[in-house]
Protein backbone atom coordinates (compact mmCIF):
# COMPACT_ATOMS: atom_id res chain seq x y z
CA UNK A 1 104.12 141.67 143.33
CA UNK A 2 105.70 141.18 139.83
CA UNK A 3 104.61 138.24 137.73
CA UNK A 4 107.06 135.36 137.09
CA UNK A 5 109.01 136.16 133.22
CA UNK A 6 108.14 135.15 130.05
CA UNK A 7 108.95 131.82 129.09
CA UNK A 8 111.94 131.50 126.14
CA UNK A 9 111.92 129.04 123.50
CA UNK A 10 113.92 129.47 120.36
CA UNK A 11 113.47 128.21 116.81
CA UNK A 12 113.67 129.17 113.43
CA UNK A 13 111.00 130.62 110.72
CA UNK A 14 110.86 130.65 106.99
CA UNK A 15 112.41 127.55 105.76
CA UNK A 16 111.98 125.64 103.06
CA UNK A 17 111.14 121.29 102.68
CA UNK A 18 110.94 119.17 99.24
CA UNK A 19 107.22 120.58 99.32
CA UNK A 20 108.81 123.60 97.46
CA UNK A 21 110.11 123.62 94.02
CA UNK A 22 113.31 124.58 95.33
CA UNK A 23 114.10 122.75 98.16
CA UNK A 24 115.27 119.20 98.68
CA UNK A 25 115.00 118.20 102.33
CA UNK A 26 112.18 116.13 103.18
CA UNK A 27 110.33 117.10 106.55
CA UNK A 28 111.61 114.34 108.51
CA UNK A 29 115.18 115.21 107.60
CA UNK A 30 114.56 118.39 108.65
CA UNK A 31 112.38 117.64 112.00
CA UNK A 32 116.02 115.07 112.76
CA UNK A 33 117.99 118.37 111.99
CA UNK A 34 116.12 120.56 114.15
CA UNK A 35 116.14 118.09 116.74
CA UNK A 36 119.98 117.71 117.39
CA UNK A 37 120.23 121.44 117.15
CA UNK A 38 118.28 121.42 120.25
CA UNK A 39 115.03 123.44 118.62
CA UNK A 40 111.64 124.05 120.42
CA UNK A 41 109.56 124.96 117.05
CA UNK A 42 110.29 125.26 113.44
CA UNK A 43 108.02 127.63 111.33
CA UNK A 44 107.67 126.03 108.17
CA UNK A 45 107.20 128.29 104.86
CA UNK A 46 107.25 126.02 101.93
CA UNK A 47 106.14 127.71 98.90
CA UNK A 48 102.78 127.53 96.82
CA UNK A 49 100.70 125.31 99.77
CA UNK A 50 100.46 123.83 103.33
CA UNK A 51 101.19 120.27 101.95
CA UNK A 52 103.05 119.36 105.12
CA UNK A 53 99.92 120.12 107.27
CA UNK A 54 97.87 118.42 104.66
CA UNK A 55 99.79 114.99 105.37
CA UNK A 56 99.76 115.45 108.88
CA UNK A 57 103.08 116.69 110.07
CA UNK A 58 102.13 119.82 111.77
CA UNK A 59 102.53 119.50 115.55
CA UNK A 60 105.21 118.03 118.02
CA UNK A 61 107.93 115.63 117.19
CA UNK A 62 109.90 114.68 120.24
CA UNK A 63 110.33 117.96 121.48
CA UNK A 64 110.37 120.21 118.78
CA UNK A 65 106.99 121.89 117.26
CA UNK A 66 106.61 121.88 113.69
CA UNK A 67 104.25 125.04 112.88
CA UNK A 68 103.41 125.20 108.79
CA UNK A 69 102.53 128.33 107.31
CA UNK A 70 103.56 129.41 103.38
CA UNK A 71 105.67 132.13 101.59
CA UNK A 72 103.94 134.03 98.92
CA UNK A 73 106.36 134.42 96.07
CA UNK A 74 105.23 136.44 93.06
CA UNK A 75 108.67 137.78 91.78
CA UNK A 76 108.93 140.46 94.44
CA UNK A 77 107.53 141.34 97.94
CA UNK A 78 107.59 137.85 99.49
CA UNK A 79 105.47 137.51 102.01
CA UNK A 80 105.23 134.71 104.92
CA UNK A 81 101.80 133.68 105.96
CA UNK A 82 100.65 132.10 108.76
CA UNK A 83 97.62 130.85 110.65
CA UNK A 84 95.53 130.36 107.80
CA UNK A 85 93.61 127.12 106.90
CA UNK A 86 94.04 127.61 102.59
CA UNK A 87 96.97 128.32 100.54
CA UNK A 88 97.20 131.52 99.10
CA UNK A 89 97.06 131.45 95.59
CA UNK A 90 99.83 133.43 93.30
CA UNK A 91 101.73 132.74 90.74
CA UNK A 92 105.30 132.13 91.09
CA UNK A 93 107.73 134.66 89.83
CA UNK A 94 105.32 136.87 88.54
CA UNK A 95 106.02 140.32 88.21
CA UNK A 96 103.04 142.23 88.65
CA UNK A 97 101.09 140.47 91.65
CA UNK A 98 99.38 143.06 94.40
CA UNK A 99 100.72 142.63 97.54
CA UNK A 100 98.15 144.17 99.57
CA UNK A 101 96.13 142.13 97.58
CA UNK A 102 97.60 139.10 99.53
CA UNK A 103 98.18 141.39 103.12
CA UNK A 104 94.64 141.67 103.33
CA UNK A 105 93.58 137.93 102.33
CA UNK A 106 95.51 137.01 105.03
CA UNK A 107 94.72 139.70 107.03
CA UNK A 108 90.82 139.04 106.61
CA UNK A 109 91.13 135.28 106.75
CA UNK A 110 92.49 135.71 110.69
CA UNK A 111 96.17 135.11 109.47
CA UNK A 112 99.91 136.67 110.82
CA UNK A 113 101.61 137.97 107.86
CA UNK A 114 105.15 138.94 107.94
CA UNK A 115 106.84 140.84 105.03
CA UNK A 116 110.02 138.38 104.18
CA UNK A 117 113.64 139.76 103.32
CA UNK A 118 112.53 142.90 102.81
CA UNK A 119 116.20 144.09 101.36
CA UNK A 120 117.35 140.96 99.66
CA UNK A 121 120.25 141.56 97.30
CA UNK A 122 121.07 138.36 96.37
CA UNK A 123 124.85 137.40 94.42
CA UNK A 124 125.63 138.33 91.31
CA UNK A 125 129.03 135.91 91.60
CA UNK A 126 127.10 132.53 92.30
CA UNK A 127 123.50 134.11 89.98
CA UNK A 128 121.46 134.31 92.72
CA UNK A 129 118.32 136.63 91.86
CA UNK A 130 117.38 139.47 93.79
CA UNK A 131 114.08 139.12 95.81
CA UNK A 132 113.28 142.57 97.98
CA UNK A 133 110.22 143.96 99.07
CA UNK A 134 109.49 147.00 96.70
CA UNK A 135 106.04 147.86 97.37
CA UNK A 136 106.04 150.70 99.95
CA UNK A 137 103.88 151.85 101.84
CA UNK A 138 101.49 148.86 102.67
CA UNK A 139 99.38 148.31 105.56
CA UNK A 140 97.64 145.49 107.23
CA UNK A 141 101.04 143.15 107.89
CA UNK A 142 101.73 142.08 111.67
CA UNK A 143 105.93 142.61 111.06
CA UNK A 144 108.75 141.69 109.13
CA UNK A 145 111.87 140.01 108.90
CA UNK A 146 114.53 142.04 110.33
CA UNK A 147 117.66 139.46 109.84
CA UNK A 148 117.40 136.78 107.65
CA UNK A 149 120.19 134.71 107.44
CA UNK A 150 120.43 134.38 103.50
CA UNK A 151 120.24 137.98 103.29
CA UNK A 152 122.80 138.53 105.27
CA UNK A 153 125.79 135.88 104.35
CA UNK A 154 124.87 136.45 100.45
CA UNK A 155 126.48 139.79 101.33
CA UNK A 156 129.41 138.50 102.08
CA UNK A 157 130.24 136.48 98.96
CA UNK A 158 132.57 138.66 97.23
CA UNK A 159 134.83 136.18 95.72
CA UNK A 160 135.45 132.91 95.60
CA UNK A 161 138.53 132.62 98.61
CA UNK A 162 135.66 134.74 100.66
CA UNK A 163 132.96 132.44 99.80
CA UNK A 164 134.33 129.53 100.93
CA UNK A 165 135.47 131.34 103.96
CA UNK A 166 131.81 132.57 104.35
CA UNK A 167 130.68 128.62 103.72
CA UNK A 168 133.02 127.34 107.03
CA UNK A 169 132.40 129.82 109.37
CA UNK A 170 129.20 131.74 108.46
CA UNK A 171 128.59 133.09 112.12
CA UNK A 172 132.30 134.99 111.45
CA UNK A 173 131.31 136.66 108.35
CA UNK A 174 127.33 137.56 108.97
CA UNK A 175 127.15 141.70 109.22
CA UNK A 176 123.93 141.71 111.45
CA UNK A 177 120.38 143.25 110.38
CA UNK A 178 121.11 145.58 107.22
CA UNK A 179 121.47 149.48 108.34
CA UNK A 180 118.43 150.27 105.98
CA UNK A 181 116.07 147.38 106.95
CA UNK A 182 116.59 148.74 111.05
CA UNK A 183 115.78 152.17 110.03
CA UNK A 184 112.56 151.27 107.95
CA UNK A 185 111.60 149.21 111.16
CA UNK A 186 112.38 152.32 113.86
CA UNK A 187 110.58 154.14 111.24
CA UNK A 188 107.42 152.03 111.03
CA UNK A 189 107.47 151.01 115.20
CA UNK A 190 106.66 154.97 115.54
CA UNK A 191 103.68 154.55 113.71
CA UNK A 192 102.05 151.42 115.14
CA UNK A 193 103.73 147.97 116.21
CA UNK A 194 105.71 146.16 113.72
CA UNK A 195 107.15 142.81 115.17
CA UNK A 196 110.60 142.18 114.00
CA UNK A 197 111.58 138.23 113.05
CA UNK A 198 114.19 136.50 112.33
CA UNK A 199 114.27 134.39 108.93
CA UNK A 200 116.70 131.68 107.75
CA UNK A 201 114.79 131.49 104.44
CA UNK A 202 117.06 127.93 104.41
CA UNK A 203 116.34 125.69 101.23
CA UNK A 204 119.30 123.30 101.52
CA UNK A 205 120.29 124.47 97.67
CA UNK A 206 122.53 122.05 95.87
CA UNK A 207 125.37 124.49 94.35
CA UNK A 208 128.68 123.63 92.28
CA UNK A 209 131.53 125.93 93.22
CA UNK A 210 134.72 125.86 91.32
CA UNK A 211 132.92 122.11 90.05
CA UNK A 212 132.14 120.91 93.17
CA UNK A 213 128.78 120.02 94.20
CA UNK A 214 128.75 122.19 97.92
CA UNK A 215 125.17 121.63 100.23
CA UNK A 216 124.20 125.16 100.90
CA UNK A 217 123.42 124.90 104.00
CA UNK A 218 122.41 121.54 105.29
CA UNK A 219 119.98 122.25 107.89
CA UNK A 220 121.94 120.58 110.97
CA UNK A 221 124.35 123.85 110.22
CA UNK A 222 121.52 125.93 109.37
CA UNK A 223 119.44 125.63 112.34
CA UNK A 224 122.29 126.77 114.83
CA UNK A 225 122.98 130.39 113.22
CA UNK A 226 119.85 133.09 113.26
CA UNK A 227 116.58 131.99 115.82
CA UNK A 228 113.67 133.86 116.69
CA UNK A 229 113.35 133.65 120.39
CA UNK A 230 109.58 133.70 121.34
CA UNK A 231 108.44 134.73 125.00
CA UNK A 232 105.45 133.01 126.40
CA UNK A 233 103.26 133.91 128.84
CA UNK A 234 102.89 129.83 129.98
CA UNK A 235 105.53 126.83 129.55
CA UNK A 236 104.52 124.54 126.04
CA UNK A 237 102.10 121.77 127.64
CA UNK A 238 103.46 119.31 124.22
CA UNK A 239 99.65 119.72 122.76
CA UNK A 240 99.86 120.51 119.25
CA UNK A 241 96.66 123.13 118.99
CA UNK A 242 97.29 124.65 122.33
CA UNK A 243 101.41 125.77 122.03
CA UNK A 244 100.91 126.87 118.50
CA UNK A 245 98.35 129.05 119.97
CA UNK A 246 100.80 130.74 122.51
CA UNK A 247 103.53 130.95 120.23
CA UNK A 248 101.54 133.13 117.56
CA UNK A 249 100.00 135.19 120.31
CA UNK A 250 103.54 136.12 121.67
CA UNK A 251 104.26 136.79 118.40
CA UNK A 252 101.57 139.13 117.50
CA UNK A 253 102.64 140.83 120.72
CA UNK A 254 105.68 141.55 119.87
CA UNK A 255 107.27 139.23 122.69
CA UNK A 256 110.36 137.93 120.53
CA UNK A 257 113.81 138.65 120.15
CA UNK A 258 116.32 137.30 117.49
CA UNK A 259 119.84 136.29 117.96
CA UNK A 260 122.80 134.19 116.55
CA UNK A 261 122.98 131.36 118.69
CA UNK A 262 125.84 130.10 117.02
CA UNK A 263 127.95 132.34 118.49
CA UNK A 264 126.59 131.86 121.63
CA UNK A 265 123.00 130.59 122.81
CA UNK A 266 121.29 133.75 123.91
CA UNK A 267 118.83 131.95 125.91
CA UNK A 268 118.84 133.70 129.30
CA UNK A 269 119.02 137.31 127.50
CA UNK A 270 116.06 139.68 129.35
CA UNK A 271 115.13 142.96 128.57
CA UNK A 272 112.49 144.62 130.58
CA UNK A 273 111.24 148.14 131.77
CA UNK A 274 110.17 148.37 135.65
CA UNK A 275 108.64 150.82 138.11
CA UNK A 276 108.61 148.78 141.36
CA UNK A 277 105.46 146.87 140.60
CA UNK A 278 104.95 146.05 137.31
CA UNK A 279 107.56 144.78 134.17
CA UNK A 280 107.00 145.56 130.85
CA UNK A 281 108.75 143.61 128.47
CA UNK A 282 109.31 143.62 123.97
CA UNK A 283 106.05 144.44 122.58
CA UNK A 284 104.84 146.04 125.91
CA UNK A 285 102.84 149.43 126.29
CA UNK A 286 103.62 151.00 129.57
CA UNK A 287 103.01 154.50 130.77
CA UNK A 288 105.93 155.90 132.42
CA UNK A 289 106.72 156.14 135.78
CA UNK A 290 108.86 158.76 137.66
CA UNK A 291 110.87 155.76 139.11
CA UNK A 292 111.03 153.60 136.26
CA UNK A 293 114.17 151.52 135.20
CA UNK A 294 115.37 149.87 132.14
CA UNK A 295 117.12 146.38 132.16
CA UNK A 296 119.42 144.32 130.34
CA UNK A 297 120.56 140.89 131.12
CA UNK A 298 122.99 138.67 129.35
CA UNK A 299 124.10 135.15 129.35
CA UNK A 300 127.58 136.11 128.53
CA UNK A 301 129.50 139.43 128.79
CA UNK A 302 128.75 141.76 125.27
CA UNK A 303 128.81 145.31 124.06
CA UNK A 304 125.38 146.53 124.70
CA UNK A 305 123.37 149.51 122.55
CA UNK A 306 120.06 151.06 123.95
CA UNK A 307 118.38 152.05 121.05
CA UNK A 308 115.92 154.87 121.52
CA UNK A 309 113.41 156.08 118.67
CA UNK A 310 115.93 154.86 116.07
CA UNK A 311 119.39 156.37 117.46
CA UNK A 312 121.73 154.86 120.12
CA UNK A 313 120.64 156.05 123.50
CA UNK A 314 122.72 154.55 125.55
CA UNK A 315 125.55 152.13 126.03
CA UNK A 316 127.51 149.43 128.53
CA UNK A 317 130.70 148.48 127.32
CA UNK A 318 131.71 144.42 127.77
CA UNK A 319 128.75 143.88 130.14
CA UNK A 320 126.32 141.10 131.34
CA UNK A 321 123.28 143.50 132.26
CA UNK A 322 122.93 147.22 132.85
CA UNK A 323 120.28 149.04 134.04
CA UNK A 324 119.19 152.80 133.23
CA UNK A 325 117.17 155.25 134.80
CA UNK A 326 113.99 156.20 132.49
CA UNK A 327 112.42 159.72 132.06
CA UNK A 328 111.58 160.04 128.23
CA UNK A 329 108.60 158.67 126.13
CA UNK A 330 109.65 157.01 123.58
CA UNK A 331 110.37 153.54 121.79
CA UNK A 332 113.21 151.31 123.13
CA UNK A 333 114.70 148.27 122.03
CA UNK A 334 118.24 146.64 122.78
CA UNK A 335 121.08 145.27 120.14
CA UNK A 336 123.95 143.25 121.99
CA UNK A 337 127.50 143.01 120.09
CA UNK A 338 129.37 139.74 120.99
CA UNK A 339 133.32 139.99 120.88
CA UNK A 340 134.99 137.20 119.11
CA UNK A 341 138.53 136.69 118.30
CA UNK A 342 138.96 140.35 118.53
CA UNK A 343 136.41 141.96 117.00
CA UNK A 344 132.29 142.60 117.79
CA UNK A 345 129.77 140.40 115.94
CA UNK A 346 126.23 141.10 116.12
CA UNK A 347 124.58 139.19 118.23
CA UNK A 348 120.74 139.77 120.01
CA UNK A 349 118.21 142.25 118.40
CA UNK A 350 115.20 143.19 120.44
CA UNK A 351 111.96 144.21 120.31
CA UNK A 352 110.97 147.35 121.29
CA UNK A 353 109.57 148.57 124.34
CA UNK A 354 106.77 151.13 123.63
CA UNK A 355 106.86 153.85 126.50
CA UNK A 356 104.10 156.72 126.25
């Protein structure tokens, strides 16, 4: 008999409180924004320390989990850190710092460690620095953010009409994960499990824009574009030690997906691999089957891409689930392309399947 499916709850990692030097939104602000946007957990990433666990706001806050981990910020290769009981010690925007120094610290303290924005760019227009991850190859990291949301609508400032375009409708003008940061991730999935986030990497920046002082982004607007969906093996019981427990072991499986739920909430989105008695779903192993079949469901009608070993495998036109006979080893995951006002925005990113 197959098992009941993973339980969904969405949220949002790597965002930023007044505990950092750069941001300006105190944690209840933020724990009232989350709230009306409706999200089960927020994973906290302020930089330099775990103040906000320190003064006791780690844990549930009527109905939303606040989980607080840190980003280590030398000048280059950020890196989010989670599950660990110190702060991480580095100096900020220093050149020269080792990150597999700080992989393995983390890595040897029991931590999850996720490399952050990993192809960062930044805008030259509004003199926003650059902050990619330039230190390839490194081991020892659980996975990495493959669409952060900063990353992504930076891109799209490319004047000032376009940026203020890009500031009212961001879900219209956000590209998807970058080309290059999906092919370093097929890439790296072929050599062991990589789990692929999403990151807001949100600070609620104060900036002036043709001399006006402009919010960007408040987190009641922030909170509704990219979320990391995280699949459970149990429903959250609302105590604190227990659900942050099942939400870093689903994510250290792999069991997440990432979506803009501003477009449309993707909860209800499955993708699973089946051979009559068992399902398989992201961050699975599974030995195939000469019957086995691969699944997509949506909660609204999308362009769908199977994407096998790195290349498009197969594809369903304006569906809301497909299926697909399987008879191939290999690595699968699923991206979904949402059509709005004529044209395909990118929508749900999976995690792969591994099939040996």
């Amino acid at each position: 008999m197959i098992a009941q499916g993973p339980f969904d709850y969405a949220g949002c990692i790597h965002v930023h409180s007044s505990y950092s030097f750069d941001g300006r939104t105190p944690i209840h602000d933020m724990i009232k924004a989350a709230r009306s946007c409706a999200l089960d957990f927020i994973m906290l990433t302020d930089h330099g320390g775990l103040y906000a666990r320190k003064h006791g706001y780690e844990g549930w806050h009527d109905g939303t989990l606040l989980i607080v981990g840190q980003e280590i910020s030398p000048r280059f290769n950020h890196y989010l850190a989670f599950q660990i009981q110190e702060p991480i010690q580095v100096q900020e925007d220093y050149p020269d710092a080792d990150p597999q120094g700080y992989i393995d610290i983390v890595r040897n303290r029991g931590g999850l460690g996720f490399i952050a924005h990993p192809d960062h760019e930044g805008s030259h227009l509004f003199h926003v620095k650059h902050y990619p991850w330039l230190q390839w190859p490194v081991h020892g990291f659980n996975g990495m953010g493959i669409w952060d949301f900063m990353t992504d609508w930076q891109m799209s400032l490319r004047g000032y009409a376009k940026a203020l375009y890009a500031y009212l409708c961001p879900s219209l003008v956000l590209q998807g994960p970058r080309a290059v940061t999906l092919a370093r991730w097929d890439d790296l999935n072929r050599e062991r499990k990589v789990v692929g986030i999403a990151e807001l990497d949100n600070h609620d920046t104060i900036k002036k824009i043709l001399g006006v002082a402009v919010p960007v982004f408040p987190f009641s607007r922030a909170f509704r574009t990219i979320r990391t969906h995280i699949l459970t093996d149990r429903s959250l019981t609302g105590e604190k030690d227990c659900d942050i427990q099942s939400i870093f072991s689903a994510l250290r499986r792999g069991r997440v997906y990432v979506s803009l739920d501003s477009l449309r909430p993707a909860n209800g989105f499955a993708f699973f691999i089946e051979d009559g008695s068992h399902r398989a779903y992201p961050g699975d192993d599974v030995h195939l089957q000469e019957k086995a079949i691969l699944h997509v469901a949506l909660p609204h009608k999308a362009r769908i891409h199977i994407i096998r070993d790195g290349n498009v495998w197969q594809t369903a036109g304006l569906a809301d689930a497909a299926e697909f006979p399987l008879a191939e080893r290999g690595i699968y995951r699923v991206e979904a392309w949402l059509r709005v006002m004529g044209k395909h925005h990118p929508w749900i990113f999976s995690n792969p399947i591994f099939v040996s």
